[in-house]
N, C-alpha and C. Protein backbone atom coordinates (compact mmCIF):
# COMPACT_ATOMS: atom_id res chain seq x y z
N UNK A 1 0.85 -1.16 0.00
CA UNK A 1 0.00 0.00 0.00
C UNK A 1 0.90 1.23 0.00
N UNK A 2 0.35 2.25 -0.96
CA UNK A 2 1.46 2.97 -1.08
C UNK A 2 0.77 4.70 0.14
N UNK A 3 1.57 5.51 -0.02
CA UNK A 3 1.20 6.70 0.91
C UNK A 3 1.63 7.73 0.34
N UNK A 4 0.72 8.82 0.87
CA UNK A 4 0.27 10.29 0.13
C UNK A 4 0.94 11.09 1.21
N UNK A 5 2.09 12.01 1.36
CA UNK A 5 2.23 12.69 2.64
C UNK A 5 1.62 14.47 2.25
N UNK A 6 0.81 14.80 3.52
CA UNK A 6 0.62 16.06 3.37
C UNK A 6 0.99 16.85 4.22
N UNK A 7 1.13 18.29 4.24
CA UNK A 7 2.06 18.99 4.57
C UNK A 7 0.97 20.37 5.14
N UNK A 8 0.41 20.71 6.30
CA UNK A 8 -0.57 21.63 6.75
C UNK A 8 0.15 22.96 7.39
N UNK A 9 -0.47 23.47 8.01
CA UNK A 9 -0.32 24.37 8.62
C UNK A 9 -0.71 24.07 10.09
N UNK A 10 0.34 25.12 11.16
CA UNK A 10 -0.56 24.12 12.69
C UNK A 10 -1.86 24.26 12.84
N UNK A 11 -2.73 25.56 12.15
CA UNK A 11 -3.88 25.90 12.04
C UNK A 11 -4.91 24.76 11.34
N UNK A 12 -4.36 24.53 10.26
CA UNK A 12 -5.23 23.56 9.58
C UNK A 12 -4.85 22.11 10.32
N UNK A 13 -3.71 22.25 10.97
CA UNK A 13 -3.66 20.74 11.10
C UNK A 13 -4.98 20.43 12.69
N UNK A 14 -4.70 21.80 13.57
CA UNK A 14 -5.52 21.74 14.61
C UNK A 14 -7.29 21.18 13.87
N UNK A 15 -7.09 22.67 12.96
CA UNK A 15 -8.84 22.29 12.22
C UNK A 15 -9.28 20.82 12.08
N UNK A 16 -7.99 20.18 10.95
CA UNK A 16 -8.50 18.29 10.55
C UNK A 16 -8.74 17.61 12.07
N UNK A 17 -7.79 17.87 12.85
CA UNK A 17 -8.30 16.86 13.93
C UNK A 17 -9.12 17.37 14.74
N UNK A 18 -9.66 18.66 15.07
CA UNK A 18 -11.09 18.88 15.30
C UNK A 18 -12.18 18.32 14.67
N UNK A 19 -11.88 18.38 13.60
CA UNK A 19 -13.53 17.52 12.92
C UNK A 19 -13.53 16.62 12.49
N UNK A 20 -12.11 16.00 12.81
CA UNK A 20 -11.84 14.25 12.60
C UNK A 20 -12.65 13.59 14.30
N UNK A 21 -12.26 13.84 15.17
CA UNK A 21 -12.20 13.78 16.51
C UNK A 21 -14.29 13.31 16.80
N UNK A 22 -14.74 15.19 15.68
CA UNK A 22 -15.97 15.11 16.07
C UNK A 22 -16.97 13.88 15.86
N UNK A 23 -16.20 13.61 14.23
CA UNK A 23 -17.16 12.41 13.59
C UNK A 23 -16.34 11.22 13.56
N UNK A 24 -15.84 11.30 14.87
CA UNK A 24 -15.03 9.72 15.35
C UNK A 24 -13.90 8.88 14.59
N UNK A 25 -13.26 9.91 13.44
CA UNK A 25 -12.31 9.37 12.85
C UNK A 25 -10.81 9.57 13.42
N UNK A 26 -9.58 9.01 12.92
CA UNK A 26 -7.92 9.64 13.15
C UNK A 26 -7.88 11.01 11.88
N UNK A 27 -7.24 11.79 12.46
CA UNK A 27 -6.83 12.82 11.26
C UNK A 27 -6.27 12.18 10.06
N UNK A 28 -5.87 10.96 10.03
CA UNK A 28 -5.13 10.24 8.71
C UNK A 28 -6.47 9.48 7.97
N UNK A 29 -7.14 8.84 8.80
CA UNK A 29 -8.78 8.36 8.30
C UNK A 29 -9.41 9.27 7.38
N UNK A 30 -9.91 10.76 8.32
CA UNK A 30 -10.44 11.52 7.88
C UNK A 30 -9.55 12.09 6.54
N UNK A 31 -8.77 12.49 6.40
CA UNK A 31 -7.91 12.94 5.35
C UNK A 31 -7.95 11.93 4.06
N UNK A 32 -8.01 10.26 4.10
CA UNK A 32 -8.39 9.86 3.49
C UNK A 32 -9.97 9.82 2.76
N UNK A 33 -10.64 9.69 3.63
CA UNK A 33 -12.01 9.95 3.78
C UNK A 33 -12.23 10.88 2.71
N UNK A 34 -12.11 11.93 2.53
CA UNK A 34 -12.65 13.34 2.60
C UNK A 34 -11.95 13.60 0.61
N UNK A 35 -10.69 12.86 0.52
CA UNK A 35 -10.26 12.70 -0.68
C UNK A 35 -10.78 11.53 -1.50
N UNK A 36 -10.89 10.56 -0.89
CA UNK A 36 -11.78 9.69 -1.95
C UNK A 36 -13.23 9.95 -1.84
N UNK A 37 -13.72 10.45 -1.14
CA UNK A 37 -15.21 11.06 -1.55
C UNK A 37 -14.96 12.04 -2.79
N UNK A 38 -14.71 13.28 -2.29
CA UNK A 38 -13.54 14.53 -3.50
C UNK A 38 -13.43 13.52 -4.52
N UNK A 39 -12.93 12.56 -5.07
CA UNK A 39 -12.61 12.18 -6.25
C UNK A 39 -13.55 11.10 -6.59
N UNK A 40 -14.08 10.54 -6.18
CA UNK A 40 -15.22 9.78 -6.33
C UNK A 40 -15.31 8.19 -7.00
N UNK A 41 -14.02 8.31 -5.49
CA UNK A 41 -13.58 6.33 -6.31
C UNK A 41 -14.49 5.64 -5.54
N UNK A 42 -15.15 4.64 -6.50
CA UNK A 42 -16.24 3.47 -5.79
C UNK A 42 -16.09 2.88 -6.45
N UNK A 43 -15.64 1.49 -5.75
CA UNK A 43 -15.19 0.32 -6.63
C UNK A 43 -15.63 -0.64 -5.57
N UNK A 44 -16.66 -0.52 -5.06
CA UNK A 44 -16.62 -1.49 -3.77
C UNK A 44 -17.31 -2.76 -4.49
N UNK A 45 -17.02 -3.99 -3.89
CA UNK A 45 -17.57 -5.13 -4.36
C UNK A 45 -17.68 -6.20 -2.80
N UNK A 46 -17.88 -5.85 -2.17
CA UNK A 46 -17.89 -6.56 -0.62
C UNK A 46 -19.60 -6.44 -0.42
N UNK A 47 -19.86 -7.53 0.02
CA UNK A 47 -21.16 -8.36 0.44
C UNK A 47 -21.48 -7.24 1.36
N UNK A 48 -22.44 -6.39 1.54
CA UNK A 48 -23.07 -5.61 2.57
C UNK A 48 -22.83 -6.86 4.10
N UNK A 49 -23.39 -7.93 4.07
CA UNK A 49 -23.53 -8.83 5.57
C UNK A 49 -21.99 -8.49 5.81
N UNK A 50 -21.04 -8.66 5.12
CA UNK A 50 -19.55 -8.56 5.37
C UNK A 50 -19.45 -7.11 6.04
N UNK A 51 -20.07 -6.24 5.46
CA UNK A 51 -19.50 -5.07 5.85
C UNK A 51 -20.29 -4.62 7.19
N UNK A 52 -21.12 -5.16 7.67
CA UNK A 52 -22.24 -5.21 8.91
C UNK A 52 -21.21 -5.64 9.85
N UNK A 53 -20.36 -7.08 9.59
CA UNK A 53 -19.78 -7.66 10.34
C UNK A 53 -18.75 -7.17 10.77
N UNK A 54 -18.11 -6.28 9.65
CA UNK A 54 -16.99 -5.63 9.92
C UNK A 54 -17.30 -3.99 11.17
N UNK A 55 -18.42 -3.73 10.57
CA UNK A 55 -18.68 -2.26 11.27
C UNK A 55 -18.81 -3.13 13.08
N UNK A 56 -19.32 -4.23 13.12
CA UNK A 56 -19.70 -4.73 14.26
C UNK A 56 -18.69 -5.04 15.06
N UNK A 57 -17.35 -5.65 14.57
CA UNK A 57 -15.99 -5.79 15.30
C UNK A 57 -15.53 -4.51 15.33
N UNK A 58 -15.78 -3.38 14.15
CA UNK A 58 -14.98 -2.31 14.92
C UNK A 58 -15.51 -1.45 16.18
N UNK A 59 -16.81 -1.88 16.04
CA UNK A 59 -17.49 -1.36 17.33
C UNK A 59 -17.31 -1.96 18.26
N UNK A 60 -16.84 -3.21 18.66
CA UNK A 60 -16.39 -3.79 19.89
C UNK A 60 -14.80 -3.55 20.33
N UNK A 61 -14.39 -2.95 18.73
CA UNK A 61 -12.80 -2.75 19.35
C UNK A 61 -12.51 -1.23 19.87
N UNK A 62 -13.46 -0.27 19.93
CA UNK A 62 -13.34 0.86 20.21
C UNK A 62 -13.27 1.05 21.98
N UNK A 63 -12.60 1.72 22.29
CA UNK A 63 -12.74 2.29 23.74
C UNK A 63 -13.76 2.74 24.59
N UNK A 64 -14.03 2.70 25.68
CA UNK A 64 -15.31 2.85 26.52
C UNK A 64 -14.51 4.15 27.50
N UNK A 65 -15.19 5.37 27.31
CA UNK A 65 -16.42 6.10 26.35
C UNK A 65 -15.16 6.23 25.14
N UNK A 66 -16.39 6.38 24.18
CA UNK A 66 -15.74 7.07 22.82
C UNK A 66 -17.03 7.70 21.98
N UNK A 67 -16.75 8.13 20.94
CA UNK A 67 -17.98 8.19 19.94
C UNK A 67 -17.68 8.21 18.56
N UNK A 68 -18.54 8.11 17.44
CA UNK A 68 -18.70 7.43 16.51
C UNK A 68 -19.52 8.40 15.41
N UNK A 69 -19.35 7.97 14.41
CA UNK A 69 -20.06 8.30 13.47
C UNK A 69 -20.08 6.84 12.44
N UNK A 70 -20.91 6.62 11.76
CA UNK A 70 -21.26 4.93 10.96
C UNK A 70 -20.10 5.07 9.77
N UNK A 71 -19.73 6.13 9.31
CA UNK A 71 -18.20 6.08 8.33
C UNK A 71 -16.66 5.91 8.80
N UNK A 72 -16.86 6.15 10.16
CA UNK A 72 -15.76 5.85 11.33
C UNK A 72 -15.39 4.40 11.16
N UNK A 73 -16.54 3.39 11.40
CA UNK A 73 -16.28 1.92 11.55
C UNK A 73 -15.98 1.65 10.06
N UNK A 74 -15.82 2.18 8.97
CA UNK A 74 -15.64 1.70 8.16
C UNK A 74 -14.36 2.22 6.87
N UNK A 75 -13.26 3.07 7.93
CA UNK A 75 -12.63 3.93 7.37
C UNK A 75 -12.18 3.96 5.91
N UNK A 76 -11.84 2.61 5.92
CA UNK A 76 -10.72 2.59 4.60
C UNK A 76 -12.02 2.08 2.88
N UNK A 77 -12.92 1.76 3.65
CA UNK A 77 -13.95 1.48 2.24
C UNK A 77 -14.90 2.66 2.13
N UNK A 78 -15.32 3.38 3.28
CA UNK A 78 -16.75 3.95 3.22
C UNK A 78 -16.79 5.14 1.94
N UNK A 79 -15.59 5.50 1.71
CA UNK A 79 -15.49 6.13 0.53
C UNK A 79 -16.01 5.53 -0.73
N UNK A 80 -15.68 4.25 -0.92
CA UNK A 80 -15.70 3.46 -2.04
C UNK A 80 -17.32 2.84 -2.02
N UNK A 81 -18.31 3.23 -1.10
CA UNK A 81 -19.71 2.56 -1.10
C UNK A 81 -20.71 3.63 -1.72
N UNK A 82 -21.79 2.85 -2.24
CA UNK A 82 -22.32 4.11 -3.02
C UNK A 82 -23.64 4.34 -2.06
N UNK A 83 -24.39 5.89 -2.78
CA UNK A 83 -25.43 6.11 -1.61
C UNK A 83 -26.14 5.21 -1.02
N UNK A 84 -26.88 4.04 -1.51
CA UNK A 84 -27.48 3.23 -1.02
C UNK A 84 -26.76 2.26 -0.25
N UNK A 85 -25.77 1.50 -0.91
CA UNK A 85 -25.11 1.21 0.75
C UNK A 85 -24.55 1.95 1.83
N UNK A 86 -24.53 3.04 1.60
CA UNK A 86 -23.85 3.81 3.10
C UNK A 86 -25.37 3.61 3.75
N UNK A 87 -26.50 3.87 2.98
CA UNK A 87 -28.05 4.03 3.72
C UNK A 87 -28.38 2.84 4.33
N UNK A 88 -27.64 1.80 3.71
CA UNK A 88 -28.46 0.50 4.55
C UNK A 88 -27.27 0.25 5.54
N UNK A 89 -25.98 0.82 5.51
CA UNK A 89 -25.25 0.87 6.81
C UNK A 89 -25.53 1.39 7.94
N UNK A 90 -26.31 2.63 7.62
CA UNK A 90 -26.58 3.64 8.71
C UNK A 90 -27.82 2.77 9.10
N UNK A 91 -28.73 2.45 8.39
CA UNK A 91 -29.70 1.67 9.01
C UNK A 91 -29.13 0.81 10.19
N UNK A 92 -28.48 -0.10 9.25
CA UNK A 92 -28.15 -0.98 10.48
C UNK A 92 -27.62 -0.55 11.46
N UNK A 93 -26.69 0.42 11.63
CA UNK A 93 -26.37 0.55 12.93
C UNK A 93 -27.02 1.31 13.87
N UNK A 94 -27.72 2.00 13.41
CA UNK A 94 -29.25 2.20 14.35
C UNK A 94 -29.44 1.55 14.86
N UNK A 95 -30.39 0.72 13.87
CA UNK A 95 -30.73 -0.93 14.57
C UNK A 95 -29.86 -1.55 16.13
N UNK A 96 -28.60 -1.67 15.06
CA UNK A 96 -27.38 -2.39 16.30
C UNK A 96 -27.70 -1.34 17.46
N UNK A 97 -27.58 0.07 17.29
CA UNK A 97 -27.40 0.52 18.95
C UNK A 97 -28.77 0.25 19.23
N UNK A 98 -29.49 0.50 18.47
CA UNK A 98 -30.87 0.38 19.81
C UNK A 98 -30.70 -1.10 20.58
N UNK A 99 -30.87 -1.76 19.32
CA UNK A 99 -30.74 -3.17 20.18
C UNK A 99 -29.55 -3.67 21.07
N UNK A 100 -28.72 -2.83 21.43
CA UNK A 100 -27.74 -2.72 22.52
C UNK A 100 -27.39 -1.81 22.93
N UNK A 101 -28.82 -1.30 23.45
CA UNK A 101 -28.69 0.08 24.28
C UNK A 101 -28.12 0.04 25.65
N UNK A 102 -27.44 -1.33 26.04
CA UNK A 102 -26.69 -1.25 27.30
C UNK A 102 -25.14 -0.96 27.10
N UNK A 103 -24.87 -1.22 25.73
CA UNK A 103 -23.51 -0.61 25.47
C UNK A 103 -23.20 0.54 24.32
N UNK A 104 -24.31 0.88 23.93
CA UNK A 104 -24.21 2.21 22.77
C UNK A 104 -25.27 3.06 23.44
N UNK A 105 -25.50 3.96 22.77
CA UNK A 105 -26.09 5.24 22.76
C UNK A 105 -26.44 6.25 21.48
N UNK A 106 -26.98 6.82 21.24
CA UNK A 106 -27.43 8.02 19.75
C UNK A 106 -26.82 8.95 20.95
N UNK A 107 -25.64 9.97 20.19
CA UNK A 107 -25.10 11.11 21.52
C UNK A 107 -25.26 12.47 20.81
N UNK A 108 -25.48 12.36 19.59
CA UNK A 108 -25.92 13.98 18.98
C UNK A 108 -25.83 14.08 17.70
N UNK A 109 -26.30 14.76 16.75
CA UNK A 109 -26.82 14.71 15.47
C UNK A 109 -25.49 16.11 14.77
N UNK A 110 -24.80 15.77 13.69
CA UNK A 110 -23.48 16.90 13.57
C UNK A 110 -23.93 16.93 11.98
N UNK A 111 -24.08 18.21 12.11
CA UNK A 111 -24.59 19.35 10.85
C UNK A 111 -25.86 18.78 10.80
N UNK A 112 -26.82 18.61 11.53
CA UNK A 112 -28.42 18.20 11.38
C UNK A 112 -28.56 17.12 10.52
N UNK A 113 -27.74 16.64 10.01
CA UNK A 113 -27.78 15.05 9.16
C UNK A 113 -27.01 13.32 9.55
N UNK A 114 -26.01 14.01 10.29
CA UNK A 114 -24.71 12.57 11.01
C UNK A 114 -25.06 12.49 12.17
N UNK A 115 -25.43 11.62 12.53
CA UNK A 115 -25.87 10.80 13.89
C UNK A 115 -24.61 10.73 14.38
N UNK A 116 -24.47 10.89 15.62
CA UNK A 116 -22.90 10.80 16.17
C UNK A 116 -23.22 9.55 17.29
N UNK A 117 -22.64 8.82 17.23
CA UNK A 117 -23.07 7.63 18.62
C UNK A 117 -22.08 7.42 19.56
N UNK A 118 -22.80 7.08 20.74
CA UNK A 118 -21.60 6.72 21.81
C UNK A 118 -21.04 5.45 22.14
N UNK A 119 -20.56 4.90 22.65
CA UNK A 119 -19.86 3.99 23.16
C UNK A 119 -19.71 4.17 24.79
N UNK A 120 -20.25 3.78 25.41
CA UNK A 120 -20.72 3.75 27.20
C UNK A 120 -19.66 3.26 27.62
């Protein structure tokens, strides 16, 4: 796997990990994130149940408290999924927290559209 190095300002670099932080990503996640959306590579070919399973281990590997956003658990593909599967992701993990509302939580809604979730 090859690597992109970028080069900020302390200002901008403070900014990325402010709003990496908010919607539960690493500043290197988000930075990826944010460029393959920007360019609009989707090449995904992974079984949605696969990618349920996957969002589901990364939610057990996260830290107690933390919080989340549903593109968080899925850093390195969620770029590459198209609108309708990100929609039936977010579904599901609705689903998942309600139905384990002894270890998740819904913790606040970021720009009136991203569900932000917790981790108890």
């Amino acid at each position: 796997m090859g690597r992109i190095y970028s080069n900020y300002e302390e200002t901008e670099i403070a900014r990325v990990k402010e709003v990496a932080e908010e919607l539960g990503f690493s500043a290197s996640s988000f930075q990826k994130y944010c460029v393959m959306l920007y360019i609009g590579d989707r090449d995904n070919a992974v079984p949605i149940i696969d990618l349920q399973n996957e969002m589901v281990q990364n939610l057990k590997s996260l830290s107690s408290p933390s919080t989340f956003i549903v593109s968080a658990l899925l850093p390195d593909k969620w770029s590459s999924l198209s609108r309708s599967e990100k929609m039936q992701l977010a579904k599901f993990l609705a689903l998942y927290v309600k139905n384990h509302g002894n270890e998740y939580e819904v913790y606040s809604t970021v720009n009136g559209s991203v569900t932000q979730y917790k981790k108890k």
